[in-house]
PDB file of N, CA and C in Angstrom:
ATOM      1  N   UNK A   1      20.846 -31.212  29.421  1.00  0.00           N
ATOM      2  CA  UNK A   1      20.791 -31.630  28.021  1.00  0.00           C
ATOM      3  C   UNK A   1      19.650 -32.617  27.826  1.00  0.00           C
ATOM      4  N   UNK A   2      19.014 -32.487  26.930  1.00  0.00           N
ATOM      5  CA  UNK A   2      18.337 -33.676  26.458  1.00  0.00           C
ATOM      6  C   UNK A   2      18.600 -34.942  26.181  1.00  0.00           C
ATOM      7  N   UNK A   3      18.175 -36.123  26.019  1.00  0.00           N
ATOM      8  CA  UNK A   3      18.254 -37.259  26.004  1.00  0.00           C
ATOM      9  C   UNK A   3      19.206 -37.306  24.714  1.00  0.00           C
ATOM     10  N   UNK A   4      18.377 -36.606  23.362  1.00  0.00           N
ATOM     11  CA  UNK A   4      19.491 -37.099  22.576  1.00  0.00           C
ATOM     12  C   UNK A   4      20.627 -36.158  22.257  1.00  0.00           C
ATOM     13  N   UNK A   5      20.310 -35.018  23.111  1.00  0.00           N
ATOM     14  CA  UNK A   5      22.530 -34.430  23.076  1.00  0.00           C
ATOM     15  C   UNK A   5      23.058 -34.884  23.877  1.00  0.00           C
ATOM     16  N   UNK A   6      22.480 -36.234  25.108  1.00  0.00           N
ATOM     17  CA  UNK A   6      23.046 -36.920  25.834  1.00  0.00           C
ATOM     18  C   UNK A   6      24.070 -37.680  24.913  1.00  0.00           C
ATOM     19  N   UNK A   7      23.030 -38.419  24.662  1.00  0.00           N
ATOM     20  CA  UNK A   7      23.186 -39.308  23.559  1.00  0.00           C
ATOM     21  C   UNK A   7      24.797 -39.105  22.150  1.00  0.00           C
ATOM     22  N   UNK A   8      24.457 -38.033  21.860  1.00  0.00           N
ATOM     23  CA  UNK A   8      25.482 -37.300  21.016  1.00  0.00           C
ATOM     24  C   UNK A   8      26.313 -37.142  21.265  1.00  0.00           C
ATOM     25  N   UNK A   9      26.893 -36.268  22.465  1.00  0.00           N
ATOM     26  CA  UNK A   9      27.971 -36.344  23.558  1.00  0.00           C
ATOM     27  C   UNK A   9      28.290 -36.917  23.738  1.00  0.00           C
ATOM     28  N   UNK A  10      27.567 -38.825  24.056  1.00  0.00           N
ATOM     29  CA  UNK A  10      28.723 -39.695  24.428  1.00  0.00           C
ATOM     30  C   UNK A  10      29.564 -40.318  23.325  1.00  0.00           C
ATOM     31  N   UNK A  11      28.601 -40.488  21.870  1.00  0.00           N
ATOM     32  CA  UNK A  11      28.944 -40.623  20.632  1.00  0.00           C
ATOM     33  C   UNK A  11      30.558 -39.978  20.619  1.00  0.00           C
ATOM     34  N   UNK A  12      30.384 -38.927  20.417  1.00  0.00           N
ATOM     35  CA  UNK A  12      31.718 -38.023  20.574  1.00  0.00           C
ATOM     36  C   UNK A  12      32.687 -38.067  21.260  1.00  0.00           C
ATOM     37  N   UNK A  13      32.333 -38.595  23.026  1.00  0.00           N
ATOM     38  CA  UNK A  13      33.056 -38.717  23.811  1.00  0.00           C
ATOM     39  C   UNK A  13      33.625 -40.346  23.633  1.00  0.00           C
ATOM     40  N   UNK A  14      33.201 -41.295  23.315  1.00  0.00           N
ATOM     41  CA  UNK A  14      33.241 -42.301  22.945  1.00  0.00           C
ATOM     42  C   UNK A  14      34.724 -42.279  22.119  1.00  0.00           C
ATOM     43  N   UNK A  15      34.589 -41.796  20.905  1.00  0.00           N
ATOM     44  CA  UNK A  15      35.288 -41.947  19.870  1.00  0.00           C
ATOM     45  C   UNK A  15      36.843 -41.009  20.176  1.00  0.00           C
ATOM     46  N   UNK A  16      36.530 -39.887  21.057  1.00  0.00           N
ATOM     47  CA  UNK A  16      37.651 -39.316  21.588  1.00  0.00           C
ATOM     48  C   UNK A  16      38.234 -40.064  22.403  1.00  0.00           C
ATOM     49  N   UNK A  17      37.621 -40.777  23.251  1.00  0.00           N
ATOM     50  CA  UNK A  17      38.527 -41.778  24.285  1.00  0.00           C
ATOM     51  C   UNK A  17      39.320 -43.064  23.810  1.00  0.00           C
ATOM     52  N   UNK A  18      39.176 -43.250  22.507  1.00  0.00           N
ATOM     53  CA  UNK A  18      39.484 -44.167  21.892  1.00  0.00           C
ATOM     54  C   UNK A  18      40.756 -43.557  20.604  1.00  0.00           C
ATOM     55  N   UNK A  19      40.509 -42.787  20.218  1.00  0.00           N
ATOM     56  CA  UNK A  19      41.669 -41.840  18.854  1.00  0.00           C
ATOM     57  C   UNK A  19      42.634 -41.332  19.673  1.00  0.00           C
ATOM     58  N   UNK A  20      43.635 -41.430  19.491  1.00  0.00           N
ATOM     59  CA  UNK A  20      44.768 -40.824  19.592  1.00  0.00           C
ATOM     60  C   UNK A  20      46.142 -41.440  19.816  1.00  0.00           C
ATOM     61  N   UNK A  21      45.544 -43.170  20.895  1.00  0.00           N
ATOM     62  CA  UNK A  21      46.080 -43.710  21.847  1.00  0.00           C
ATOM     63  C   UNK A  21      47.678 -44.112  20.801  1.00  0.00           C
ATOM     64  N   UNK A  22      47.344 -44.150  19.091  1.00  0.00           N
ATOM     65  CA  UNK A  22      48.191 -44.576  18.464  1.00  0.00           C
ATOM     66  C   UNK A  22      49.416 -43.138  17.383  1.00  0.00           C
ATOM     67  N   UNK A  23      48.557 -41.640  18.118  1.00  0.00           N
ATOM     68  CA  UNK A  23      49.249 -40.546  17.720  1.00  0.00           C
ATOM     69  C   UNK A  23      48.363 -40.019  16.978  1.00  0.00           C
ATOM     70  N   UNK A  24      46.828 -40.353  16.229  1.00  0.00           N
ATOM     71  CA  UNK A  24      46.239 -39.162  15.743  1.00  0.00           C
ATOM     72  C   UNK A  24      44.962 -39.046  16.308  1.00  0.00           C
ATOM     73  N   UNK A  25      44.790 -38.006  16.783  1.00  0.00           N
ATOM     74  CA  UNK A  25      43.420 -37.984  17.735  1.00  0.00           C
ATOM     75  C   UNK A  25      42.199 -37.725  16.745  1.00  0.00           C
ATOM     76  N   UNK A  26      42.205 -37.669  15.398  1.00  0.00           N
ATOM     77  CA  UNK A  26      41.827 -37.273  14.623  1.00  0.00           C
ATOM     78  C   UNK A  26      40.685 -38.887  14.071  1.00  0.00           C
ATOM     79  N   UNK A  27      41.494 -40.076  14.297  1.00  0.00           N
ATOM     80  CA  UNK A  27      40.966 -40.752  13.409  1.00  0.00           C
ATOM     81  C   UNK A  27      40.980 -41.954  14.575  1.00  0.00           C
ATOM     82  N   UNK A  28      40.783 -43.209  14.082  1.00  0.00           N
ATOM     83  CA  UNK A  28      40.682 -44.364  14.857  1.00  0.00           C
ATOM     84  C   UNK A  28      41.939 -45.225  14.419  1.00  0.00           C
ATOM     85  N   UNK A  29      42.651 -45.858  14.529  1.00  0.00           N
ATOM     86  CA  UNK A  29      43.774 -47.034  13.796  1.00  0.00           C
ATOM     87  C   UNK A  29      42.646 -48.240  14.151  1.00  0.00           C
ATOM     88  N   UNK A  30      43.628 -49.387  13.035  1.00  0.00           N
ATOM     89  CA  UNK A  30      42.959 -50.982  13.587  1.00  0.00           C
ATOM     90  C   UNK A  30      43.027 -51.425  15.022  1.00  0.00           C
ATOM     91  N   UNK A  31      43.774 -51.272  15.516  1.00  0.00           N
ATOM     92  CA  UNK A  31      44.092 -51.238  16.773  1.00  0.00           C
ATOM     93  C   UNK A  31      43.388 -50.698  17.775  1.00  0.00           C
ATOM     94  N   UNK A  32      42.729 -49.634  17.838  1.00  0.00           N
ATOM     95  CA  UNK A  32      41.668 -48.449  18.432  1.00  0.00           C
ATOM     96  C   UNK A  32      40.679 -48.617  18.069  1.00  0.00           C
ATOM     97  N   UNK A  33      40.422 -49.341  16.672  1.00  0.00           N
ATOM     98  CA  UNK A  33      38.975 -49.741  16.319  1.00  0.00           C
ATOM     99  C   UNK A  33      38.630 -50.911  17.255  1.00  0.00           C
ATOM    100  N   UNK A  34      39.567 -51.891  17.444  1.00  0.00           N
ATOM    101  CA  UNK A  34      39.764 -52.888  17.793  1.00  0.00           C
ATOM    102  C   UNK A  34      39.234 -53.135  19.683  1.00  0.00           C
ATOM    103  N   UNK A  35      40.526 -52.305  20.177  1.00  0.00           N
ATOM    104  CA  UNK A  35      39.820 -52.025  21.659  1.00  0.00           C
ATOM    105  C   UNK A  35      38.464 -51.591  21.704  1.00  0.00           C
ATOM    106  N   UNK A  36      38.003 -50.381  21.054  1.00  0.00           N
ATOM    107  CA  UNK A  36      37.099 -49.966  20.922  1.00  0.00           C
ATOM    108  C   UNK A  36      35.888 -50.732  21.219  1.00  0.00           C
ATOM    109  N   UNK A  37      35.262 -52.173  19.950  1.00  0.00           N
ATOM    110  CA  UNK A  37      34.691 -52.890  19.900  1.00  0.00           C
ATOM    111  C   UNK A  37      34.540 -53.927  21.066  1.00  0.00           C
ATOM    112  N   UNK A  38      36.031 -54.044  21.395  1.00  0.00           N
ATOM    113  CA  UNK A  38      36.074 -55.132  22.538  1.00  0.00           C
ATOM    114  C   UNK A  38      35.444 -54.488  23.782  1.00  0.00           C
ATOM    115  N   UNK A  39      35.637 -52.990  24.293  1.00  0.00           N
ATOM    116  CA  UNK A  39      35.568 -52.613  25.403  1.00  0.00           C
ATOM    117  C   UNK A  39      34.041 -52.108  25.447  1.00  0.00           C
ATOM    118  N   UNK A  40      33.551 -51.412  24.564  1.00  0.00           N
ATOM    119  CA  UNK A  40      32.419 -50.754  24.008  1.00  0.00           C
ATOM    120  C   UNK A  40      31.054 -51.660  23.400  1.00  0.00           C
ATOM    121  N   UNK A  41      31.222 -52.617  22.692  1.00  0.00           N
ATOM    122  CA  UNK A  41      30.776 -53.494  22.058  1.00  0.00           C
ATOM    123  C   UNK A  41      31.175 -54.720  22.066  1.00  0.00           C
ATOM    124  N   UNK A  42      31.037 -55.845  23.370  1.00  0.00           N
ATOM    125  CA  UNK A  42      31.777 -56.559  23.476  1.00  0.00           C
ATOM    126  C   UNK A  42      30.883 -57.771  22.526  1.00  0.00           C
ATOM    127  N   UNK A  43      29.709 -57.995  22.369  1.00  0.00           N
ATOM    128  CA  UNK A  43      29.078 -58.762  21.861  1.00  0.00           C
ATOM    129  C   UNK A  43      28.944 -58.527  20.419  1.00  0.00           C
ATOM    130  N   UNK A  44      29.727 -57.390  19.427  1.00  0.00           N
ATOM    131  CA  UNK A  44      29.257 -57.311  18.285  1.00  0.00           C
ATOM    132  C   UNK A  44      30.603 -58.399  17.547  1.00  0.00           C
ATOM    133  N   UNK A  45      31.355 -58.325  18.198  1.00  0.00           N
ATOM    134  CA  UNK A  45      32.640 -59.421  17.519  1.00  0.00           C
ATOM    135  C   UNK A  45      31.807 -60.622  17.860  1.00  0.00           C
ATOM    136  N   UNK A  46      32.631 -61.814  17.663  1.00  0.00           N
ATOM    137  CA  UNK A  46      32.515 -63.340  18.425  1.00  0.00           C
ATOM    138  C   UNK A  46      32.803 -63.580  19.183  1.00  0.00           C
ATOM    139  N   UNK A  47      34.212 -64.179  19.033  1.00  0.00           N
ATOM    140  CA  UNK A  47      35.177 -64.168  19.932  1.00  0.00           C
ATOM    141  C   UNK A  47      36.076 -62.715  20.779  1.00  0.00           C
ATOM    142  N   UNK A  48      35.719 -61.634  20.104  1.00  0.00           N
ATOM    143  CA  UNK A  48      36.253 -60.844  21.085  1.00  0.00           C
ATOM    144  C   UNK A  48      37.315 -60.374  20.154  1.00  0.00           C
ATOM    145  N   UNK A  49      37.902 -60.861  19.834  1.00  0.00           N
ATOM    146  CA  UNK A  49      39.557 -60.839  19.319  1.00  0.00           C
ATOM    147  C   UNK A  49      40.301 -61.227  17.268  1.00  0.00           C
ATOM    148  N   UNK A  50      38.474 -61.641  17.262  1.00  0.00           N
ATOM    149  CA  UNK A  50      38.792 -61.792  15.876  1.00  0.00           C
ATOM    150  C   UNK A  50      39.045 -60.993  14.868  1.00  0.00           C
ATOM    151  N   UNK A  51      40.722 -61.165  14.723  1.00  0.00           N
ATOM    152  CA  UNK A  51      41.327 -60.146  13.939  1.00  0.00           C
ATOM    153  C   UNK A  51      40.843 -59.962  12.283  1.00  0.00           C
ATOM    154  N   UNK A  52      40.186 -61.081  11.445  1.00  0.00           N
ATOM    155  CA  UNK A  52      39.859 -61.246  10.538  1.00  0.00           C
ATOM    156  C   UNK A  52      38.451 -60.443  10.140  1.00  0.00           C
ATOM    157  N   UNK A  53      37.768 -60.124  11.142  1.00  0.00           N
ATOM    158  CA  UNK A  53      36.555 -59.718  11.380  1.00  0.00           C
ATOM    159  C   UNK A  53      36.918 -58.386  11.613  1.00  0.00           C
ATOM    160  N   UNK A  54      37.976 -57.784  12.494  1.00  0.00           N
ATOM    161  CA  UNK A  54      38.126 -56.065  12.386  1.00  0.00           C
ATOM    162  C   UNK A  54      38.758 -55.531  11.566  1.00  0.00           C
ATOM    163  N   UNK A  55      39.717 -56.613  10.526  1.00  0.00           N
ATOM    164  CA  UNK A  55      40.387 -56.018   9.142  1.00  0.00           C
ATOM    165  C   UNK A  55      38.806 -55.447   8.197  1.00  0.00           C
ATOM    166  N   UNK A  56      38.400 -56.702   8.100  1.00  0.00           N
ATOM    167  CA  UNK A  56      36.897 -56.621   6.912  1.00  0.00           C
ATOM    168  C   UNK A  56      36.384 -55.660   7.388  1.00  0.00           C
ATOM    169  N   UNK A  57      35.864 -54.952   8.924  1.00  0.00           N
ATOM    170  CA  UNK A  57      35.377 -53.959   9.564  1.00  0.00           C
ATOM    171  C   UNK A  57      36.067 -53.011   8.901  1.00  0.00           C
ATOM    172  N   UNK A  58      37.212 -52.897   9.437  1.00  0.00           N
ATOM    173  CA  UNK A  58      37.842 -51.283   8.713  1.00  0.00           C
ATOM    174  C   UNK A  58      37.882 -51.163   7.290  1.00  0.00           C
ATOM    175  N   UNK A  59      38.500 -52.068   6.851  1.00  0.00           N
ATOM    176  CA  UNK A  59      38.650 -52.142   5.042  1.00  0.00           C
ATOM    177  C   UNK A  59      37.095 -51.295   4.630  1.00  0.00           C
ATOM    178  N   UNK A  60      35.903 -51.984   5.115  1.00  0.00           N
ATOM    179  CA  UNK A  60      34.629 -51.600   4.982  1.00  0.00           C
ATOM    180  C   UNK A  60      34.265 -49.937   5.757  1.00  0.00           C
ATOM    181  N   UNK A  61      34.332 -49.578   6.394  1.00  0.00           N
ATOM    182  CA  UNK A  61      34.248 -48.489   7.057  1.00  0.00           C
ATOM    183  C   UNK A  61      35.384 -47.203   6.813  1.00  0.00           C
ATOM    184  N   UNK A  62      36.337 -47.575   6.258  1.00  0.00           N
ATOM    185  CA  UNK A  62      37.443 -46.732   5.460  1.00  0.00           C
ATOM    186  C   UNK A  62      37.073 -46.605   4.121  1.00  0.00           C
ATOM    187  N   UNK A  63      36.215 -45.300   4.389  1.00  0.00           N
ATOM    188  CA  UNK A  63      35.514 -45.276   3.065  1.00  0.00           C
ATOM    189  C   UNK A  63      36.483 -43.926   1.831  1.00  0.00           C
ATOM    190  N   UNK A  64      37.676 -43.604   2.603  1.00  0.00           N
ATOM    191  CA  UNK A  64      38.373 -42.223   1.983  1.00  0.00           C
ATOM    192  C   UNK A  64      39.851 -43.281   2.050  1.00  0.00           C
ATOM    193  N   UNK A  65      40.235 -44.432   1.985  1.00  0.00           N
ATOM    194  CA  UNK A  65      41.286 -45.506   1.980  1.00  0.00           C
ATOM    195  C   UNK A  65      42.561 -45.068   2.661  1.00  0.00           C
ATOM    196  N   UNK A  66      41.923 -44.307   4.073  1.00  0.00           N
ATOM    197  CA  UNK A  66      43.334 -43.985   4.785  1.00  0.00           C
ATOM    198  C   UNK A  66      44.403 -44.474   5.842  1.00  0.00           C
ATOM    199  N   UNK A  67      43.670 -46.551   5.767  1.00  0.00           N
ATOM    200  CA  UNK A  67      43.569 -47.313   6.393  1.00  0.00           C
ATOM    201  C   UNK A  67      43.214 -47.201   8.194  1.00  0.00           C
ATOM    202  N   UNK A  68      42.555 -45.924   8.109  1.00  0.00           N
ATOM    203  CA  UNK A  68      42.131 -45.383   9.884  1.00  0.00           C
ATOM    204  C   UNK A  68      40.152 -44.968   9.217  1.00  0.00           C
ATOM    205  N   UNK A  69      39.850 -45.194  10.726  1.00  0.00           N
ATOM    206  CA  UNK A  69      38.681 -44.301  10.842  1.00  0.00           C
ATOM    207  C   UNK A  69      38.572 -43.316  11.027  1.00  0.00           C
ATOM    208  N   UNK A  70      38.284 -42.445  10.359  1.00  0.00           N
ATOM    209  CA  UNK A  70      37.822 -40.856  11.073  1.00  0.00           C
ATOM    210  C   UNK A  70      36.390 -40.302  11.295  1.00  0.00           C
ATOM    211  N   UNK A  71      36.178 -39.509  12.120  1.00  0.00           N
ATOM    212  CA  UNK A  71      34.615 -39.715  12.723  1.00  0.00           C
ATOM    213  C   UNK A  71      33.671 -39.790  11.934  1.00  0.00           C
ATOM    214  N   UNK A  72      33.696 -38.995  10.589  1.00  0.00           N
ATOM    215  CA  UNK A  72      32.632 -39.361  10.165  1.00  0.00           C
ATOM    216  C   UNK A  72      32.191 -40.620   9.661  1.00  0.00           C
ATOM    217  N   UNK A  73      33.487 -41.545   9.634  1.00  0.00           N
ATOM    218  CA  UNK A  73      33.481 -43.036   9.266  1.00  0.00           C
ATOM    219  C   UNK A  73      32.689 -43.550  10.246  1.00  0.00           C
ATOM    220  N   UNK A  74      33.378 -43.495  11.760  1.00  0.00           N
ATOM    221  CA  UNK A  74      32.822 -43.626  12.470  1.00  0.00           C
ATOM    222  C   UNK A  74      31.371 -43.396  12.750  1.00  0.00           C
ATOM    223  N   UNK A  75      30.677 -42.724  13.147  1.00  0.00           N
ATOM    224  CA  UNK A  75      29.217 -42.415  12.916  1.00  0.00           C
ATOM    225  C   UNK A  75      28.563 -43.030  12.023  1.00  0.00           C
ATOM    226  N   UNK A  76      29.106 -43.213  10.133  1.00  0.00           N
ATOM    227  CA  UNK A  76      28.090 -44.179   9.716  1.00  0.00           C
ATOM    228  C   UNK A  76      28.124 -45.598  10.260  1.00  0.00           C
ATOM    229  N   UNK A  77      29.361 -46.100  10.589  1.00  0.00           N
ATOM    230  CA  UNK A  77      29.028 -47.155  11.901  1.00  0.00           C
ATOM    231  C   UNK A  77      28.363 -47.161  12.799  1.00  0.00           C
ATOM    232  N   UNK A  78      28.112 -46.089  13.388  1.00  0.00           N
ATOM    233  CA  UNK A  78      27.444 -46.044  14.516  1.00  0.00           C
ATOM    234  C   UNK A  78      25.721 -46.242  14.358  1.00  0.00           C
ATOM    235  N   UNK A  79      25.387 -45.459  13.483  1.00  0.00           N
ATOM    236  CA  UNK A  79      24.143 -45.474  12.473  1.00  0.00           C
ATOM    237  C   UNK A  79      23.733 -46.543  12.111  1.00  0.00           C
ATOM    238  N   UNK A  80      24.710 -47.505  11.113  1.00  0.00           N
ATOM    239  CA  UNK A  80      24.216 -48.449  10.662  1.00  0.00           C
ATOM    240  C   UNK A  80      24.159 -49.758  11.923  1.00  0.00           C
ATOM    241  N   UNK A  81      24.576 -49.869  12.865  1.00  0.00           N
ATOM    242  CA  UNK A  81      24.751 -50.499  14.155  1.00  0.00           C
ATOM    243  C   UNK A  81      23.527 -50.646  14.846  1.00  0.00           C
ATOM    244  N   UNK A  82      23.106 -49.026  15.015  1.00  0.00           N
ATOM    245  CA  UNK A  82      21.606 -48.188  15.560  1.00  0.00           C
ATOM    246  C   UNK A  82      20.786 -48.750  14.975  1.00  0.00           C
ATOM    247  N   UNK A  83      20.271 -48.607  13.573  1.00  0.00           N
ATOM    248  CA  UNK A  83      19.591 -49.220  12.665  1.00  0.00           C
ATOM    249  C   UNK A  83      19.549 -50.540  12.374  1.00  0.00           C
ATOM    250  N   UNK A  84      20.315 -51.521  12.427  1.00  0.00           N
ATOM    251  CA  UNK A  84      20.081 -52.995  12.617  1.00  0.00           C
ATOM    252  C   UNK A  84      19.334 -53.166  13.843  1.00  0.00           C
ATOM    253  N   UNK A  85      20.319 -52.456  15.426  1.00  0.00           N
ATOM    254  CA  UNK A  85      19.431 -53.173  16.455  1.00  0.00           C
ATOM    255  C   UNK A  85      18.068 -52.534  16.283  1.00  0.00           C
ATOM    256  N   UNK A  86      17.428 -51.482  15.363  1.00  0.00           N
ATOM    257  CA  UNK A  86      16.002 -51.182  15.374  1.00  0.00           C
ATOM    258  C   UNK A  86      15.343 -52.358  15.163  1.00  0.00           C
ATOM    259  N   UNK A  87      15.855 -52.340  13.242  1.00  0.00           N
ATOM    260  CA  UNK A  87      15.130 -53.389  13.225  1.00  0.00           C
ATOM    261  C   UNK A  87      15.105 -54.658  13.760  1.00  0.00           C
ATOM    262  N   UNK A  88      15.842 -55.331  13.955  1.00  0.00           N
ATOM    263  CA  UNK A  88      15.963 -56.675  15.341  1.00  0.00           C
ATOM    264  C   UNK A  88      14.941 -56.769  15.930  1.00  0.00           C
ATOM    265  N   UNK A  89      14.607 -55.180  16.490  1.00  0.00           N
ATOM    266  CA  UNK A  89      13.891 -55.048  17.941  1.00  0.00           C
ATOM    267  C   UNK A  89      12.520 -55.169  17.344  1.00  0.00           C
ATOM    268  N   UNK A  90      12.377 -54.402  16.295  1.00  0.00           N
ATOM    269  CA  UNK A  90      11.067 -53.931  15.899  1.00  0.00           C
ATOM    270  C   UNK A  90      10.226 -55.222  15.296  1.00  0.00           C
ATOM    271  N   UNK A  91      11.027 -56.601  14.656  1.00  0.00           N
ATOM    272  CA  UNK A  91      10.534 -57.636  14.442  1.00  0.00           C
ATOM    273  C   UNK A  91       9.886 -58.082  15.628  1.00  0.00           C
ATOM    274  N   UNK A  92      10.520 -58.374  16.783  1.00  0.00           N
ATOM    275  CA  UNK A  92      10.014 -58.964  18.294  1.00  0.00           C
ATOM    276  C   UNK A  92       8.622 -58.102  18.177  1.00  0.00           C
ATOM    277  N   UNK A  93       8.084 -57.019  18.023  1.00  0.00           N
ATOM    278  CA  UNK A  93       6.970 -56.418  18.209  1.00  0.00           C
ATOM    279  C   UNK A  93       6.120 -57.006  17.818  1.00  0.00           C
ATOM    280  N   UNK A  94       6.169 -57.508  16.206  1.00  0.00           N
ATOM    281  CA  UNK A  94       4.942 -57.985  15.214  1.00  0.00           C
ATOM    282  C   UNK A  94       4.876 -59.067  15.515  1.00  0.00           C
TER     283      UNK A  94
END
Protein backbone atom coordinates (compact mmCIF):
# COMPACT_ATOMS: atom_id res chain seq x y z
CA UNK A 1 0.00 0.00 0.00
CA UNK A 2 1.04 3.39 -0.29
CA UNK A 3 1.89 5.78 2.28
CA UNK A 4 -1.39 7.37 2.23
CA UNK A 5 -3.75 4.05 2.20
CA UNK A 6 -1.30 3.39 4.97
CA UNK A 7 -2.27 6.20 6.40
CA UNK A 8 -6.16 5.64 5.79
CA UNK A 9 -6.17 2.20 7.13
CA UNK A 10 -4.95 3.18 10.31
CA UNK A 11 -7.53 6.12 10.38
CA UNK A 12 -10.10 3.34 10.12
CA UNK A 13 -8.38 0.94 12.13
CA UNK A 14 -7.99 3.48 14.79
CA UNK A 15 -11.58 4.33 15.17
CA UNK A 16 -12.64 0.55 14.99
CA UNK A 17 -10.46 -0.26 17.95
CA UNK A 18 -12.02 2.24 19.87
CA UNK A 19 -16.29 1.87 18.85
CA UNK A 20 -18.00 -0.69 20.15
CA UNK A 21 -16.28 -1.17 23.61
CA UNK A 22 -19.74 0.55 24.89
CA UNK A 23 -22.20 -1.77 22.35
CA UNK A 24 -22.20 0.20 19.03
CA UNK A 25 -19.40 -0.43 16.79
CA UNK A 26 -20.88 1.99 14.63
CA UNK A 27 -20.12 5.20 16.49
CA UNK A 28 -17.77 6.44 19.34
CA UNK A 29 -19.60 7.19 23.07
CA UNK A 30 -18.00 9.98 25.51
CA UNK A 31 -16.33 7.46 27.05
CA UNK A 32 -14.51 5.93 23.77
CA UNK A 33 -13.96 9.37 22.65
CA UNK A 34 -12.40 9.81 25.82
CA UNK A 35 -9.92 6.73 25.98
CA UNK A 36 -9.42 7.35 22.58
CA UNK A 37 -7.74 10.86 23.09
CA UNK A 38 -5.99 9.72 26.18
CA UNK A 39 -4.41 6.62 24.54
CA UNK A 40 -4.05 8.00 20.89
CA UNK A 41 -3.58 11.66 21.55
CA UNK A 42 -2.21 11.99 24.78
CA UNK A 43 -1.01 15.62 24.45
CA UNK A 44 -4.15 17.08 22.74
CA UNK A 45 -6.13 17.16 26.28
CA UNK A 46 -4.17 18.86 29.36
CA UNK A 47 -4.47 17.06 31.94
CA UNK A 48 -5.35 13.87 30.33
CA UNK A 49 -8.67 13.45 32.02
CA UNK A 50 -10.37 16.65 31.57
CA UNK A 51 -13.85 15.77 31.50
CA UNK A 52 -15.05 19.37 30.74
CA UNK A 53 -12.88 19.52 27.70
CA UNK A 54 -14.28 16.01 26.11
CA UNK A 55 -18.03 17.05 26.83
CA UNK A 56 -17.28 20.55 24.66
CA UNK A 57 -15.27 18.00 22.24
CA UNK A 58 -18.25 15.85 21.57
CA UNK A 59 -21.13 18.39 21.98
CA UNK A 60 -18.85 20.06 19.06
CA UNK A 61 -18.10 17.08 16.89
CA UNK A 62 -21.78 15.60 17.22
CA UNK A 63 -22.77 17.28 14.44
CA UNK A 64 -26.28 14.88 13.68
CA UNK A 65 -27.05 15.36 17.98
CA UNK A 66 -26.78 11.64 18.66
CA UNK A 67 -24.72 12.36 21.65
CA UNK A 68 -21.92 9.63 20.01
CA UNK A 69 -19.44 10.04 17.24
CA UNK A 70 -19.83 8.33 14.14
CA UNK A 71 -17.02 8.12 11.62
CA UNK A 72 -17.74 10.58 9.60
CA UNK A 73 -17.76 12.86 12.73
CA UNK A 74 -14.86 11.39 13.42
CA UNK A 75 -12.69 12.14 10.35
CA UNK A 76 -13.74 15.82 10.34
CA UNK A 77 -11.81 15.62 13.62
CA UNK A 78 -9.30 14.01 12.32
CA UNK A 79 -8.91 16.63 9.43
CA UNK A 80 -9.32 19.50 11.36
CA UNK A 81 -6.49 18.09 13.95
CA UNK A 82 -4.26 17.35 10.53
CA UNK A 83 -4.77 20.84 9.47
CA UNK A 84 -3.92 22.79 12.63
CA UNK A 85 -0.70 20.66 13.13
CA UNK A 86 0.02 21.89 9.28
CA UNK A 87 -0.30 25.00 9.97
CA UNK A 88 1.75 25.07 13.41
CA UNK A 89 4.39 23.41 11.41
CA UNK A 90 4.31 25.49 8.40
CA UNK A 91 4.76 28.83 10.58
CA UNK A 92 8.27 27.28 12.04
CA UNK A 93 9.29 27.35 8.21
CA UNK A 94 8.88 31.21 7.53
Amino acid sequence: MSRLETAMALIIEVFSQYAGADGNARSLSKGEMKVLLEKELPGFLQSGRDKEAVDKLLKDLDANGDATVDFNEFIVFVAAITSACHSYFQKGLN
